[in-house]
PDB file of N, CA and C in Angstrom:
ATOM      1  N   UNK A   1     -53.663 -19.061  11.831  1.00  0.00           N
ATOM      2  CA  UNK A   1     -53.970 -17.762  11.278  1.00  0.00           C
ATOM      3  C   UNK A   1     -52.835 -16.823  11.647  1.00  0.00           C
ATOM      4  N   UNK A   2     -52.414 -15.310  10.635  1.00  0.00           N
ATOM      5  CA  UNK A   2     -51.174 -15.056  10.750  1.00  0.00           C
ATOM      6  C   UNK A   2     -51.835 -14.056  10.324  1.00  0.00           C
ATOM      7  N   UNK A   3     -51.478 -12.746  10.802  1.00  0.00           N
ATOM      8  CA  UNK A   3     -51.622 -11.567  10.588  1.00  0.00           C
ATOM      9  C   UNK A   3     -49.909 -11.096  10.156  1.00  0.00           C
ATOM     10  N   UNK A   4     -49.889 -10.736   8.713  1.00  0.00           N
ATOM     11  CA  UNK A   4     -48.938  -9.796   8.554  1.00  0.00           C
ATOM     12  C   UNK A   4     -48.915  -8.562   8.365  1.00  0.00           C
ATOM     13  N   UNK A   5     -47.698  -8.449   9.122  1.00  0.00           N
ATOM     14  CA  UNK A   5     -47.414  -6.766   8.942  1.00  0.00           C
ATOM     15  C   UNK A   5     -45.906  -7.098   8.597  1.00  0.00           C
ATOM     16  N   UNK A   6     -45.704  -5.620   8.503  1.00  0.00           N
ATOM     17  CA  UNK A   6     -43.971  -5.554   7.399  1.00  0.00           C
ATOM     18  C   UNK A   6     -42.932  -5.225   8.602  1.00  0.00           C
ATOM     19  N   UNK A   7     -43.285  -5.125   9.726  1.00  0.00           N
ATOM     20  CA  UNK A   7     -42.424  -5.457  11.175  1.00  0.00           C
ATOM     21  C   UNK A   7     -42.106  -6.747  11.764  1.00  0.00           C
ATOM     22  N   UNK A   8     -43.071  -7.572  11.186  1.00  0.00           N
ATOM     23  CA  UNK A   8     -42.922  -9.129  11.643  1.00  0.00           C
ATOM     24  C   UNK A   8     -41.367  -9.571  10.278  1.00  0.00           C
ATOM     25  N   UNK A   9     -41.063 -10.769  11.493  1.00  0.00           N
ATOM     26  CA  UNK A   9     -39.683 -11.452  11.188  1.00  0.00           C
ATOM     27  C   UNK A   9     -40.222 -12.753  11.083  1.00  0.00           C
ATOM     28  N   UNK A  10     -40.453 -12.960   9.086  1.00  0.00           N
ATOM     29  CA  UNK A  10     -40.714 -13.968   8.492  1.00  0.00           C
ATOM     30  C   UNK A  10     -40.249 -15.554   8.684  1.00  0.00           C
ATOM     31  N   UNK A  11     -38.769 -15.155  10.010  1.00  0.00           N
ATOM     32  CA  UNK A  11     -38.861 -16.712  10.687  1.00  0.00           C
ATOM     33  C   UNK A  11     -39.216 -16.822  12.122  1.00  0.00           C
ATOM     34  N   UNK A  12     -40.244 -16.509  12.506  1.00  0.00           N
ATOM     35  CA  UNK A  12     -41.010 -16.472  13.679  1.00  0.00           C
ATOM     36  C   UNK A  12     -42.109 -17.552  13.030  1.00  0.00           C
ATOM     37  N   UNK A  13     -42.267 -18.548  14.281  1.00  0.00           N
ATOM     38  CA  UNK A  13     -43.218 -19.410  13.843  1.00  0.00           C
ATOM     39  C   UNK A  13     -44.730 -19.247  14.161  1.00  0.00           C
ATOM     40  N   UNK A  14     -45.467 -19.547  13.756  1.00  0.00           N
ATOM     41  CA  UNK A  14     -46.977 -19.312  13.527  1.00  0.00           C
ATOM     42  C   UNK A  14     -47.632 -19.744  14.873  1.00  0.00           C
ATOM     43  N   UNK A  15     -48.405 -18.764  15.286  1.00  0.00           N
ATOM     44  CA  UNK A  15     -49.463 -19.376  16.720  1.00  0.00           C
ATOM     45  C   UNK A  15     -50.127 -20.802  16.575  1.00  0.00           C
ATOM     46  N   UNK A  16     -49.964 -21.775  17.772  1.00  0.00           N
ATOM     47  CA  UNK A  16     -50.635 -22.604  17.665  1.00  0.00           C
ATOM     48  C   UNK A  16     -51.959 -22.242  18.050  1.00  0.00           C
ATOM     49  N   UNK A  17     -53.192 -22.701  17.544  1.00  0.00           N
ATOM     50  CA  UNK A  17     -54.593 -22.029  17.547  1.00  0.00           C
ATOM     51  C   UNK A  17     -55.219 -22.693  19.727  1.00  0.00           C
ATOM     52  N   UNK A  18     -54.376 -24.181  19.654  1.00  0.00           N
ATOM     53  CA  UNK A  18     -54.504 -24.616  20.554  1.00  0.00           C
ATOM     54  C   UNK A  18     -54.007 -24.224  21.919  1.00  0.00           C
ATOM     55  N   UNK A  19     -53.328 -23.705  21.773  1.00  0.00           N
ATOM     56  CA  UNK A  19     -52.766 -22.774  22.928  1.00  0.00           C
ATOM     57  C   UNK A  19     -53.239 -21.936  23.742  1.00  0.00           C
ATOM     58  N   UNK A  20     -53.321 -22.063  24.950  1.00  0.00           N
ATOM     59  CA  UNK A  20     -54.360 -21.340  25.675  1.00  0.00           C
ATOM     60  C   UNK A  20     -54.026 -19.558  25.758  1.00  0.00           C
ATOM     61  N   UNK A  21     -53.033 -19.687  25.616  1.00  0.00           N
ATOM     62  CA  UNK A  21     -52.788 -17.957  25.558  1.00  0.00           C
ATOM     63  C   UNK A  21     -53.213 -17.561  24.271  1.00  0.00           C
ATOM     64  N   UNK A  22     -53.052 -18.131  23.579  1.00  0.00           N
ATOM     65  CA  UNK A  22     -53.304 -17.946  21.654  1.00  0.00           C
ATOM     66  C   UNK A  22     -54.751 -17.824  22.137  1.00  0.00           C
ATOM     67  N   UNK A  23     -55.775 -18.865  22.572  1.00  0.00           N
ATOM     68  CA  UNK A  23     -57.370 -18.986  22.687  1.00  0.00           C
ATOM     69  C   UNK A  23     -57.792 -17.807  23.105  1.00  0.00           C
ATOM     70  N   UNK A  24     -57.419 -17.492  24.360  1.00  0.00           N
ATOM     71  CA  UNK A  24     -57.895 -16.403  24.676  1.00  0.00           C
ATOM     72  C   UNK A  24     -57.100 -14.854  24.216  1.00  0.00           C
ATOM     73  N   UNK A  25     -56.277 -14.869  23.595  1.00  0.00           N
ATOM     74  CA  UNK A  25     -56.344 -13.440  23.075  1.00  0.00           C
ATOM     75  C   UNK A  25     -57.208 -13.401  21.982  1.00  0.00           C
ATOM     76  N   UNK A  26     -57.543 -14.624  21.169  1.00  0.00           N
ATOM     77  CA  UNK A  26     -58.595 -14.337  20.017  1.00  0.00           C
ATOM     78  C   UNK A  26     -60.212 -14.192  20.822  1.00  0.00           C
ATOM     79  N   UNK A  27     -60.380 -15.126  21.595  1.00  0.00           N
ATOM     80  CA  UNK A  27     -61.446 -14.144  22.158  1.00  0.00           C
ATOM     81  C   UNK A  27     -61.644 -13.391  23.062  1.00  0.00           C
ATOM     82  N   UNK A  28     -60.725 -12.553  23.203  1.00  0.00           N
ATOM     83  CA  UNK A  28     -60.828 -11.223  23.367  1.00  0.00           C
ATOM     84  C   UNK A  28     -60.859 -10.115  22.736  1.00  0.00           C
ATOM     85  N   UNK A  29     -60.221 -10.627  21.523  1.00  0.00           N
ATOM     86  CA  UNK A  29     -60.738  -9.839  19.972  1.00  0.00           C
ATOM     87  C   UNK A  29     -61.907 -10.102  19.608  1.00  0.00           C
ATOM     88  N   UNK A  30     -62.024 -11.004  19.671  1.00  0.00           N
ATOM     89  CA  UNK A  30     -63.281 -11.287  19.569  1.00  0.00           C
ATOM     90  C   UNK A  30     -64.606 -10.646  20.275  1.00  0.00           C
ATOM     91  N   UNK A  31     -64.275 -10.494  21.343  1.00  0.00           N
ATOM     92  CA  UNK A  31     -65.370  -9.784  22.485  1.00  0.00           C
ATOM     93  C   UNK A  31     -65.354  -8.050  21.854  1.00  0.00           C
ATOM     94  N   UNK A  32     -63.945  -7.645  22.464  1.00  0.00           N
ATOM     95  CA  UNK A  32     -63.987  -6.571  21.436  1.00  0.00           C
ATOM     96  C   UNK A  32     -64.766  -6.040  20.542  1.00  0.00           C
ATOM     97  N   UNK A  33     -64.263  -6.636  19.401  1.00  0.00           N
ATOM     98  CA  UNK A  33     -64.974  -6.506  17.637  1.00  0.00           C
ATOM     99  C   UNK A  33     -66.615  -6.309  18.252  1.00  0.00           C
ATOM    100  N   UNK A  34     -66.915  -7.366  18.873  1.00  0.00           N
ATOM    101  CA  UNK A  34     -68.483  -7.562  19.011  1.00  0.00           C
ATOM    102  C   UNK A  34     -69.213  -6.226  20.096  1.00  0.00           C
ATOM    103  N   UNK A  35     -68.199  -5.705  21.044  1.00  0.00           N
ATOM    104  CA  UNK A  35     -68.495  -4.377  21.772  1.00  0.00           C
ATOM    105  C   UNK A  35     -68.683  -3.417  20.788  1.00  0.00           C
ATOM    106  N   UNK A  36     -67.935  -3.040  19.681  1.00  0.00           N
ATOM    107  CA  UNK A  36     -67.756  -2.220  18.995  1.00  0.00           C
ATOM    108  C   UNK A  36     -68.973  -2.012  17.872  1.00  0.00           C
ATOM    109  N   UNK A  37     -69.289  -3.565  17.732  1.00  0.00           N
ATOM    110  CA  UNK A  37     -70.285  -3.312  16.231  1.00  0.00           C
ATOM    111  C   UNK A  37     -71.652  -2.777  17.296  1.00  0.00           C
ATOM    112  N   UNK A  38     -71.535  -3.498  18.698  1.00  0.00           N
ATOM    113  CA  UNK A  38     -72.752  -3.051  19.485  1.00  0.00           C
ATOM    114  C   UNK A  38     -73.250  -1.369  19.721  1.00  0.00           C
ATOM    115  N   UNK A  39     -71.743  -1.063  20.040  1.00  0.00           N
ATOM    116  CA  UNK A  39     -71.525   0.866  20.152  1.00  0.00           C
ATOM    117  C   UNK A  39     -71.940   1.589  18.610  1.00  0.00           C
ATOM    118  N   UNK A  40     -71.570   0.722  17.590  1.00  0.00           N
ATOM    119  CA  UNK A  40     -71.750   1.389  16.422  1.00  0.00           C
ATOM    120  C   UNK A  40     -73.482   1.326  16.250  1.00  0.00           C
ATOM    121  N   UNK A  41     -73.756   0.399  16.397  1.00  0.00           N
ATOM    122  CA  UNK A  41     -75.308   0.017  16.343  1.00  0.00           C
ATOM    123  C   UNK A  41     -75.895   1.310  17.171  1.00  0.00           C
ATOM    124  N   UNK A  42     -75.865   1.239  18.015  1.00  0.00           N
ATOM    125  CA  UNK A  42     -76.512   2.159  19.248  1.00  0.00           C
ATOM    126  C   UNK A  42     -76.379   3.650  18.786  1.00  0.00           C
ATOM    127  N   UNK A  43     -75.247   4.022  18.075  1.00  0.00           N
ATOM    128  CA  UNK A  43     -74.851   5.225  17.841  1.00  0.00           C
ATOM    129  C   UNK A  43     -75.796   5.128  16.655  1.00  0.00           C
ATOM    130  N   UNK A  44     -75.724   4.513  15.684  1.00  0.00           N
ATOM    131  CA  UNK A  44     -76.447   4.070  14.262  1.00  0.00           C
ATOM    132  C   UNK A  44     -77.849   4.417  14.565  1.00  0.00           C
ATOM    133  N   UNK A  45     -78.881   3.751  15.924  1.00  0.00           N
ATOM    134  CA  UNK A  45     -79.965   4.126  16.570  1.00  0.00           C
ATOM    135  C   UNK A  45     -80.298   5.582  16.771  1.00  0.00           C
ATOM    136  N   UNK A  46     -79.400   5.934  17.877  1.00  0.00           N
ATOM    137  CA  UNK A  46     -79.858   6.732  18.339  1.00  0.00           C
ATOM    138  C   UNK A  46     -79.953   8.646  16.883  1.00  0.00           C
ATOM    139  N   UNK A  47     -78.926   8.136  16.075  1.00  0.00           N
ATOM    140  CA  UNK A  47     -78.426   9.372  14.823  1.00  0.00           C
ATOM    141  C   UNK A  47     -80.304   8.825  14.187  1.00  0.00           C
ATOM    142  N   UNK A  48     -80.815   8.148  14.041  1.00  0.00           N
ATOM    143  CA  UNK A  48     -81.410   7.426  12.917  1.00  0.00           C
ATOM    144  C   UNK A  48     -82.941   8.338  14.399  1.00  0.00           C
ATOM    145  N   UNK A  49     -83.080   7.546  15.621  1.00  0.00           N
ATOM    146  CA  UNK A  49     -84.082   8.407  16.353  1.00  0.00           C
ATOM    147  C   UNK A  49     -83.934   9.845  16.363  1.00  0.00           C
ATOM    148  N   UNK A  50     -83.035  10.604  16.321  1.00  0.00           N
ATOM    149  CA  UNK A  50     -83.032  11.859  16.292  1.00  0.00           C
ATOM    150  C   UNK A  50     -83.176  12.619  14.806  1.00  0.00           C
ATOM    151  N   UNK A  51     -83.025  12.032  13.708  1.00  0.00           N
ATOM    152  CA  UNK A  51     -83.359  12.392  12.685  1.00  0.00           C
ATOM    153  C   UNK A  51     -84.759  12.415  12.932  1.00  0.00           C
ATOM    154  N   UNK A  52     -85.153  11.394  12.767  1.00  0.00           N
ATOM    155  CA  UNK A  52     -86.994  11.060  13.028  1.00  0.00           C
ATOM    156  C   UNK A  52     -87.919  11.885  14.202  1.00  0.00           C
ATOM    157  N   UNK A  53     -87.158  12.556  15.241  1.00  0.00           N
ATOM    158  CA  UNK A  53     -87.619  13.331  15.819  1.00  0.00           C
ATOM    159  C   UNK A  53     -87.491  14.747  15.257  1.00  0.00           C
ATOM    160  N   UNK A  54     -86.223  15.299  14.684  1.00  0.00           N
ATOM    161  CA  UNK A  54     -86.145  16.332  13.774  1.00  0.00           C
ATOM    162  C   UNK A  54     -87.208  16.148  13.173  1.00  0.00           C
ATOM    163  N   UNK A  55     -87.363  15.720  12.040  1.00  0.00           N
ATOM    164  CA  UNK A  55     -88.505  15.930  11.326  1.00  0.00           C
ATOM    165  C   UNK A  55     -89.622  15.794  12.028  1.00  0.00           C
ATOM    166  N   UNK A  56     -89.856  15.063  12.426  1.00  0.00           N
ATOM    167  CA  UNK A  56     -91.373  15.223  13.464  1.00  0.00           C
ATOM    168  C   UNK A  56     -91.778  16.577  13.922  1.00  0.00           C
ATOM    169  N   UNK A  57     -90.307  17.181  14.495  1.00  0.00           N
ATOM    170  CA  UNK A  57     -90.845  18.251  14.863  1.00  0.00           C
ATOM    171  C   UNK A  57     -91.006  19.876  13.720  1.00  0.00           C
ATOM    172  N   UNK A  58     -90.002  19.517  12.829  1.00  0.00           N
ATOM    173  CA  UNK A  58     -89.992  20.103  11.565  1.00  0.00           C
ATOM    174  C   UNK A  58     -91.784  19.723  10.381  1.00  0.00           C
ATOM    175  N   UNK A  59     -92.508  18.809  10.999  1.00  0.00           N
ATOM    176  CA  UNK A  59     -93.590  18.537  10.022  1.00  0.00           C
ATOM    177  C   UNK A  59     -94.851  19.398  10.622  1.00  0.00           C
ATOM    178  N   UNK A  60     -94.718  19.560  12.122  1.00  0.00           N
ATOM    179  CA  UNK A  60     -95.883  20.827  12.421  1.00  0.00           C
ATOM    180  C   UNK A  60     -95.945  22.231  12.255  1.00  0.00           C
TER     181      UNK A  60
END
């Protein structure tokens, strides 16, 4: 797998996937990505409970 960007030098050779430094920087992106959708979730929660309490308190 090869992420391009227009700074990379098209004769640089490609990560081996097997490589232990290669392994673990993908999962650490990996961990990442997955912190993030968790923070988004939570934020997603808590906007979504406070609406629902707005109105709750807006319905008496």
């Amino acid at each position: 797998m090869r992420l391009h960007h227009r700074w990379d030098d098209e004769d640089r050779p490609e990560p081996h996937l097997t490589d232990p430094a290669t392994a673990a920087a993908f999962s650490r992106a990996a961990r990442d990505v997955r912190i993030v959708k968790v923070i988004h979730l939570g934020l997603l929660a808590l906007g979504i409970g406070l609406l629902a309490f707005a109105l709750l308190i807006r319905a008496r």
